[in-house]
Every structure is written in structure tokens, then in C-alpha cells.
C-alpha atoms as a PDB file:
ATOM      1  CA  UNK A   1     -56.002  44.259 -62.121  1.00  0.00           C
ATOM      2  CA  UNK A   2     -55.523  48.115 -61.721  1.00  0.00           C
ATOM      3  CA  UNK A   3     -54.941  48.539 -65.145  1.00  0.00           C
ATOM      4  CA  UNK A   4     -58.179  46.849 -66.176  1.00  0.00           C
ATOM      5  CA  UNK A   5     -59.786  49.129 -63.488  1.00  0.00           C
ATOM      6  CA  UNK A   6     -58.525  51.729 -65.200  1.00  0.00           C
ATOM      7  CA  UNK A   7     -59.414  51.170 -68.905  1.00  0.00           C
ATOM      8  CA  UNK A   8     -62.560  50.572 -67.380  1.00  0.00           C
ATOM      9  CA  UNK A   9     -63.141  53.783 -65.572  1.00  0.00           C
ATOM     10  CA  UNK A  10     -61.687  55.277 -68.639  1.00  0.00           C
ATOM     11  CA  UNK A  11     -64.424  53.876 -71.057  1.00  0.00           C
ATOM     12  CA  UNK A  12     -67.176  55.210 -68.667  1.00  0.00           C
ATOM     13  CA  UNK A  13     -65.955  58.598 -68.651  1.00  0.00           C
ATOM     14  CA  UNK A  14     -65.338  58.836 -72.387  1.00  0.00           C
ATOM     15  CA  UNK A  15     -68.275  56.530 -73.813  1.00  0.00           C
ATOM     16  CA  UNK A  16     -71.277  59.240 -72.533  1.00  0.00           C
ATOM     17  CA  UNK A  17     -69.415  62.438 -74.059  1.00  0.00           C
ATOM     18  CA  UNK A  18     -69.183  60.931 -77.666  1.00  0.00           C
ATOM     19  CA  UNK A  19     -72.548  59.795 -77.422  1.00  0.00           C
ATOM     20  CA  UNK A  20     -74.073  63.482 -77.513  1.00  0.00           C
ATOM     21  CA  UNK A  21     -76.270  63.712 -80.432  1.00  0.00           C
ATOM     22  CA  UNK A  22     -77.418  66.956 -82.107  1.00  0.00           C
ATOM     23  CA  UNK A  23     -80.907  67.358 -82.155  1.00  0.00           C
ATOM     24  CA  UNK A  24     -82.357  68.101 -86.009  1.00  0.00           C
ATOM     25  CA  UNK A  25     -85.822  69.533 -86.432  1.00  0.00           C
ATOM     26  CA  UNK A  26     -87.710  69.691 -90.218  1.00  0.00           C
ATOM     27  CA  UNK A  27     -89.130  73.382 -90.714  1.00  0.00           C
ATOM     28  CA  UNK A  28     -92.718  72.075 -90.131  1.00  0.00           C
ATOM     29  CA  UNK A  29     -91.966  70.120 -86.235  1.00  0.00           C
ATOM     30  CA  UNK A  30     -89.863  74.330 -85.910  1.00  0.00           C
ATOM     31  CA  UNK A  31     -93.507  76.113 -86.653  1.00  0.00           C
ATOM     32  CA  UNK A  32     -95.502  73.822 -84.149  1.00  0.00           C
ATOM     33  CA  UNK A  33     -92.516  73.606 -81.766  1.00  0.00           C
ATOM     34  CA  UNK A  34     -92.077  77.349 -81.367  1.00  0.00           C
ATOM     35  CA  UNK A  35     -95.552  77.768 -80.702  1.00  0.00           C
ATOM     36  CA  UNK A  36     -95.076  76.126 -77.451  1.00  0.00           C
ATOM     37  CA  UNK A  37     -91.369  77.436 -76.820  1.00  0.00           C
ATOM     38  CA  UNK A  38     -90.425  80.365 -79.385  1.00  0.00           C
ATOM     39  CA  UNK A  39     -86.242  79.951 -79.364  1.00  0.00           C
ATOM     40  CA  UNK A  40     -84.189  80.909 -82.643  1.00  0.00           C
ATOM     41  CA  UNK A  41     -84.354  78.617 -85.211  1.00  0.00           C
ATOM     42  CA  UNK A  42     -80.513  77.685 -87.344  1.00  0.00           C
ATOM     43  CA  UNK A  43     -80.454  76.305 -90.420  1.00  0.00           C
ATOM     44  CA  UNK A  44     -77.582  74.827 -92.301  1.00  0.00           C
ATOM     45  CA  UNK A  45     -78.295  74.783 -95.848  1.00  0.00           C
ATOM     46  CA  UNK A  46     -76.296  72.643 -97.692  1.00  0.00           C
ATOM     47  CA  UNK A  47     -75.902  70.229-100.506  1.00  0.00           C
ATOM     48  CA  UNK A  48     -74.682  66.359-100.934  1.00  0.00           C
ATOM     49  CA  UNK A  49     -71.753  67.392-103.274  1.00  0.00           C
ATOM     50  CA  UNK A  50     -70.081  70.237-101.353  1.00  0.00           C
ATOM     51  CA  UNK A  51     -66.974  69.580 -99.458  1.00  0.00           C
ATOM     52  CA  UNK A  52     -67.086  71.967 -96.969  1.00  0.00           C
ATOM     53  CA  UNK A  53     -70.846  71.153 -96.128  1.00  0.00           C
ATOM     54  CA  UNK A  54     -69.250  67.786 -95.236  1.00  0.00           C
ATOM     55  CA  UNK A  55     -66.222  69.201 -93.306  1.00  0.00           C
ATOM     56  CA  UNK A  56     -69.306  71.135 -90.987  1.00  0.00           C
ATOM     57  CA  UNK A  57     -71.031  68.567 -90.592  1.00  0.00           C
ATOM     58  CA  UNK A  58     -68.683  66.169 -89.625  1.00  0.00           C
ATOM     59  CA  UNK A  59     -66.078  68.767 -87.434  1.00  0.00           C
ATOM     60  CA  UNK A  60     -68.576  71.866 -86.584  1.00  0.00           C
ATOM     61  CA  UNK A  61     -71.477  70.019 -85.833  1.00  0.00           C
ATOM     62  CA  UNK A  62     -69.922  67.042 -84.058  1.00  0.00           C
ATOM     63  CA  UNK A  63     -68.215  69.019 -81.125  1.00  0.00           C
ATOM     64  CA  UNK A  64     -69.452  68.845 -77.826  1.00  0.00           C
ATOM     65  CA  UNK A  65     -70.513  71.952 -76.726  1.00  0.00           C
ATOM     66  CA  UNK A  66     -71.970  72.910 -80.237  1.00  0.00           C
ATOM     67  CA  UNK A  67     -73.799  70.383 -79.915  1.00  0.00           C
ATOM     68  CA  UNK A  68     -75.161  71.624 -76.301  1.00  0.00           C
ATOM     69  CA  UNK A  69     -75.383  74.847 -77.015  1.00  0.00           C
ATOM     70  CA  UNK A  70     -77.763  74.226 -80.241  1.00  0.00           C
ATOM     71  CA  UNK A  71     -79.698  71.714 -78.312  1.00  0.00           C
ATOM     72  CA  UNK A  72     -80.261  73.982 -75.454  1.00  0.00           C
ATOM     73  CA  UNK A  73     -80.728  77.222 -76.939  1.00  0.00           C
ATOM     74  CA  UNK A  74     -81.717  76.869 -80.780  1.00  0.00           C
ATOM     75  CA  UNK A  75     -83.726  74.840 -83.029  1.00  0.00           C
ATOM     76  CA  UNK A  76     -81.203  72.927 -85.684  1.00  0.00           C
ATOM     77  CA  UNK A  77     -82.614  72.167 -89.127  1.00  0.00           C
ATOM     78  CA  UNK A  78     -80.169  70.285 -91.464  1.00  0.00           C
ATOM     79  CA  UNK A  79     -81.501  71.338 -94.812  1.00  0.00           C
ATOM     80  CA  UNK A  80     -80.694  69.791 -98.114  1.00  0.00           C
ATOM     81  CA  UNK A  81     -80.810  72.594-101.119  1.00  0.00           C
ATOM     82  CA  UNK A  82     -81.689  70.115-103.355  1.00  0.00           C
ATOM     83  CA  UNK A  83     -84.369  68.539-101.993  1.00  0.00           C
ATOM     84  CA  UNK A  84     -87.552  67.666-104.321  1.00  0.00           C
ATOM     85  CA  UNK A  85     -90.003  67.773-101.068  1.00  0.00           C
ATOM     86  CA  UNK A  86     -92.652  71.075-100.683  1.00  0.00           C
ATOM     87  CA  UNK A  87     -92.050  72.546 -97.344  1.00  0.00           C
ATOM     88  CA  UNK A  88     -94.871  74.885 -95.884  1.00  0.00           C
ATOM     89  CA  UNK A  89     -92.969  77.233 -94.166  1.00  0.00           C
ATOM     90  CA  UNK A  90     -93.957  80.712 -92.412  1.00  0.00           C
ATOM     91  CA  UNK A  91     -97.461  80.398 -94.515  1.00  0.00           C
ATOM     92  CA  UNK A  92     -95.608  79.810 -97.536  1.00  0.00           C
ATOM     93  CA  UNK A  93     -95.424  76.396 -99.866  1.00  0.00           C
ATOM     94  CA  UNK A  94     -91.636  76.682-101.053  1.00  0.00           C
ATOM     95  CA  UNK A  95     -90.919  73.708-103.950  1.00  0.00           C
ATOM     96  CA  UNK A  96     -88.202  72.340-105.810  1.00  0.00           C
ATOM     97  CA  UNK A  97     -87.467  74.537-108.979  1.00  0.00           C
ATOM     98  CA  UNK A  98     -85.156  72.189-111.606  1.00  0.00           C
ATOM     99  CA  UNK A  99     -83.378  73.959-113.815  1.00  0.00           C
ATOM    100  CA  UNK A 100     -81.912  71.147-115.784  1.00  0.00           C
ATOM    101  CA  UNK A 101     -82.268  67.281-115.783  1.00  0.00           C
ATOM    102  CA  UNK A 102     -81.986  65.746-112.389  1.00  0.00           C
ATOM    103  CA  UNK A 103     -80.494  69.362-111.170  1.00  0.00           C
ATOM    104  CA  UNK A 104     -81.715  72.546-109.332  1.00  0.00           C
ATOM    105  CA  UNK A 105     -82.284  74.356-106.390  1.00  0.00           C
ATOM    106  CA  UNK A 106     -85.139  74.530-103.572  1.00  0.00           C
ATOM    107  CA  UNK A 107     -87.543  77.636-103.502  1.00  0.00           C
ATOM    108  CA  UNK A 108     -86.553  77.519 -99.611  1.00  0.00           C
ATOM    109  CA  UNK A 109     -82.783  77.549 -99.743  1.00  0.00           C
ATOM    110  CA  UNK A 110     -82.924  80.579-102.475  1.00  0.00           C
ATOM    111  CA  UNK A 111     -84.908  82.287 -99.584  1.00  0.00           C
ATOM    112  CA  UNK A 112     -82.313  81.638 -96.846  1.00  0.00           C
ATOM    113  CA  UNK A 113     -79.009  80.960 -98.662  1.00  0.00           C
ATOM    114  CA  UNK A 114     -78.984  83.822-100.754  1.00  0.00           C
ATOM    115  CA  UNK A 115     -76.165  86.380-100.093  1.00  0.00           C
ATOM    116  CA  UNK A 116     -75.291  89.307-102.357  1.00  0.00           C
ATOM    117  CA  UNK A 117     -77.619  87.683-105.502  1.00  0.00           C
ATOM    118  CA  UNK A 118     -75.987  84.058-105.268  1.00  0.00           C
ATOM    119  CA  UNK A 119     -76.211  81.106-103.034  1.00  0.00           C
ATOM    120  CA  UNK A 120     -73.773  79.663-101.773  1.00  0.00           C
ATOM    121  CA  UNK A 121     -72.940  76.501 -99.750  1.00  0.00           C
ATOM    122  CA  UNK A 122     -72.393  75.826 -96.905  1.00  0.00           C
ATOM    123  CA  UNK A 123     -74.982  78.928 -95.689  1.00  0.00           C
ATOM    124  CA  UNK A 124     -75.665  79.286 -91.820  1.00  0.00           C
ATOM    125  CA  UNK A 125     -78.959  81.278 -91.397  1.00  0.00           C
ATOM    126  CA  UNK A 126     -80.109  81.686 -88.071  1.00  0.00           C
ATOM    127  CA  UNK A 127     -83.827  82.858 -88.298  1.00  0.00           C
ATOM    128  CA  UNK A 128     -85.869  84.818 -84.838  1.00  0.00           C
ATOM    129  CA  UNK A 129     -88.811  83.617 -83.603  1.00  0.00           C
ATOM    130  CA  UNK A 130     -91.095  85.692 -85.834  1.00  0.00           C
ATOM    131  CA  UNK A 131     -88.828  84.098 -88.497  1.00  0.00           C
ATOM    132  CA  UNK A 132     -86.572  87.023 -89.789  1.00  0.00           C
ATOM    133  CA  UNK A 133     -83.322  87.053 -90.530  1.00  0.00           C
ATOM    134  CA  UNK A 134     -81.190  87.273 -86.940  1.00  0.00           C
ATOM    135  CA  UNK A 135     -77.829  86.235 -88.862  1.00  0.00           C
ATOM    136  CA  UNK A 136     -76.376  84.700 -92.051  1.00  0.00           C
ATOM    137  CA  UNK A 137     -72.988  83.846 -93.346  1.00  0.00           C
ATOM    138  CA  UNK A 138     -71.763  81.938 -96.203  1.00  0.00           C
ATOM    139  CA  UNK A 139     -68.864  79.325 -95.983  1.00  0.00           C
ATOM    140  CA  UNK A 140     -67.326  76.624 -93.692  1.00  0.00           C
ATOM    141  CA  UNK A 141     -67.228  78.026 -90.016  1.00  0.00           C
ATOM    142  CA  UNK A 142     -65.622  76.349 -87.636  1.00  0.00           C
ATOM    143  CA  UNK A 143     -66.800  74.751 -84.028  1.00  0.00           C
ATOM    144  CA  UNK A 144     -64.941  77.642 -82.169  1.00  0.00           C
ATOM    145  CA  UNK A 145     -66.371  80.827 -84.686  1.00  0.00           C
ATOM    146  CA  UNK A 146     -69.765  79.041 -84.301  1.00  0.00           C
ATOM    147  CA  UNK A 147     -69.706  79.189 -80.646  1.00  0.00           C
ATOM    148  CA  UNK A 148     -68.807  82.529 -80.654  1.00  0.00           C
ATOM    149  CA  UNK A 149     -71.895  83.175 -82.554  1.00  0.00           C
ATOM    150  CA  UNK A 150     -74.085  81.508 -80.497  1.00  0.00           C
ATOM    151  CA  UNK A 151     -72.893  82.935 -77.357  1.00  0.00           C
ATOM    152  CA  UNK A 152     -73.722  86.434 -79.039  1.00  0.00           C
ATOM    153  CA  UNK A 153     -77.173  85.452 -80.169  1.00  0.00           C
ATOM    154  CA  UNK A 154     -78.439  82.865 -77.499  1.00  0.00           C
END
């Protein structure tokens, strides 16, 4: 009987931690949200294809107190390179530019994923309320550098 007791205590401890969810905004719920609330907004620009972008998303952005500090502090936007949808953004219309068939690269992600004239995946931009570059780096970062870069800019 204990040892049921304890499994059981043990499920409610651990079932509401690995519930935590990360909160993911689209650019235009950002422009109307920080209206109301100005915070800095991060976006992780990445595409379907890159390995690392996976790793991130799956390690980085799964771990608990990313997750709280982002949801507290920061407006997340998960944003898909290659995606074929116009985006109004900071009273801009950024689109989908192909440059082959079925291939190429979103207007918006050359804006914020562009580092020393080339973009590369996974990018991290993290944008200030007026929408200027606060911070940008290119590769896989992981949970504990991210948090370190929050804490700076939070």
C-alpha cells in the first residue's frame, strides 16, 4: 500500500512539470499584443530539413525554465523560413521569394536570419519593442547558453 502511495505522489509531482507548454505567437497576434504590453519579441527562424533546428526545438525549447522564462518575459514566434504565407510585419508585407521549383526562402527570414551576407539555420533573433535588432546568433544553442541570454536581456 505505501508503495502505491508513493508512485502516486510521485506522478502528481512529476505530471504538472512536463506539462509546461511554450507559448508561440505569429508576428501579427506580436504587433497587436505589444500594443497592450510592449516585452521583447524572439524569434527562432528555422526550416523543416535542418537538424539542429530540430535538436532546439526538441532539447532548448522543451526545458523547463526556458520555457518560463520566454513565457514570462518574451514573446516566442516559431518561424518557418520557408513558409509561402505574406506576413505584414512592422508596416511591411514580407512574401515568399522561390528561387527554384518548390524551393526558396521568406522575404521575412532574409530580414532576421541574415548574418554576415548569408542565412543560416537555426537563427535566434531577439527583436525590442520598437522592433530592432536587441540580439542575433546563428546555430544550435543550448537550454543553459539560452538562459544565460535571457537573463541578460529580460
Amino acid at each position: 500500500m505505501r508503495k502505491i502511495i508513493y508512485i502516486i505522489l510521485f506522478f502528481l509531482w512529476a505530471i504538472p512539470s512536463g506539462f509546461a507548454q511554450l507559448k508561440t505567437y505569429s508576428f501579427e497576434e506580436v504587433v497587436q499584443l505589444s500594443k497592450e504590453n510592449p516585452k521583447p519579441i524572439v524569434v527562432f527562424t528555422h526550416t523543416n530539413w535542418c537538424k539542429y533546428c530540430k535538436i532546439m526545438e526538441n532539447v532548448t525549447f522543451k526545458d523547463s525554465r526556458i520555457i518560463a522564462t520566454l513565457n514570462e518575459n518574451f514573446y516566442f514566434i516559431s518561424f518557418d523560413a520557408e513558409t509561402k504565407k505574406d506576413i505584414i510585419f512592422n508596416n511591411h508585407t514580407f512574401q515568399f521569394q522561390p528561387n527554384g521549383t518548390n524551393t526558396g526562402i521568406h522575404e521575412l527570414a532574409i530580414a532576421l536570419a541574415t548574418i554576415e551576407n548569408q542565412v543560416v539555420y537555426p537563427t535566434l533573433t531577439i527583436l525590442e519593442s520598437d522592433n530592432s535588432i536587441l540580439f542575433q546568433q546563428a546555430s544550435f544553442i543550448s537550454a543553459k547558453a539560452l538562459g544565460r541570454i535571457l537573463d541578460k536581456l529580460k
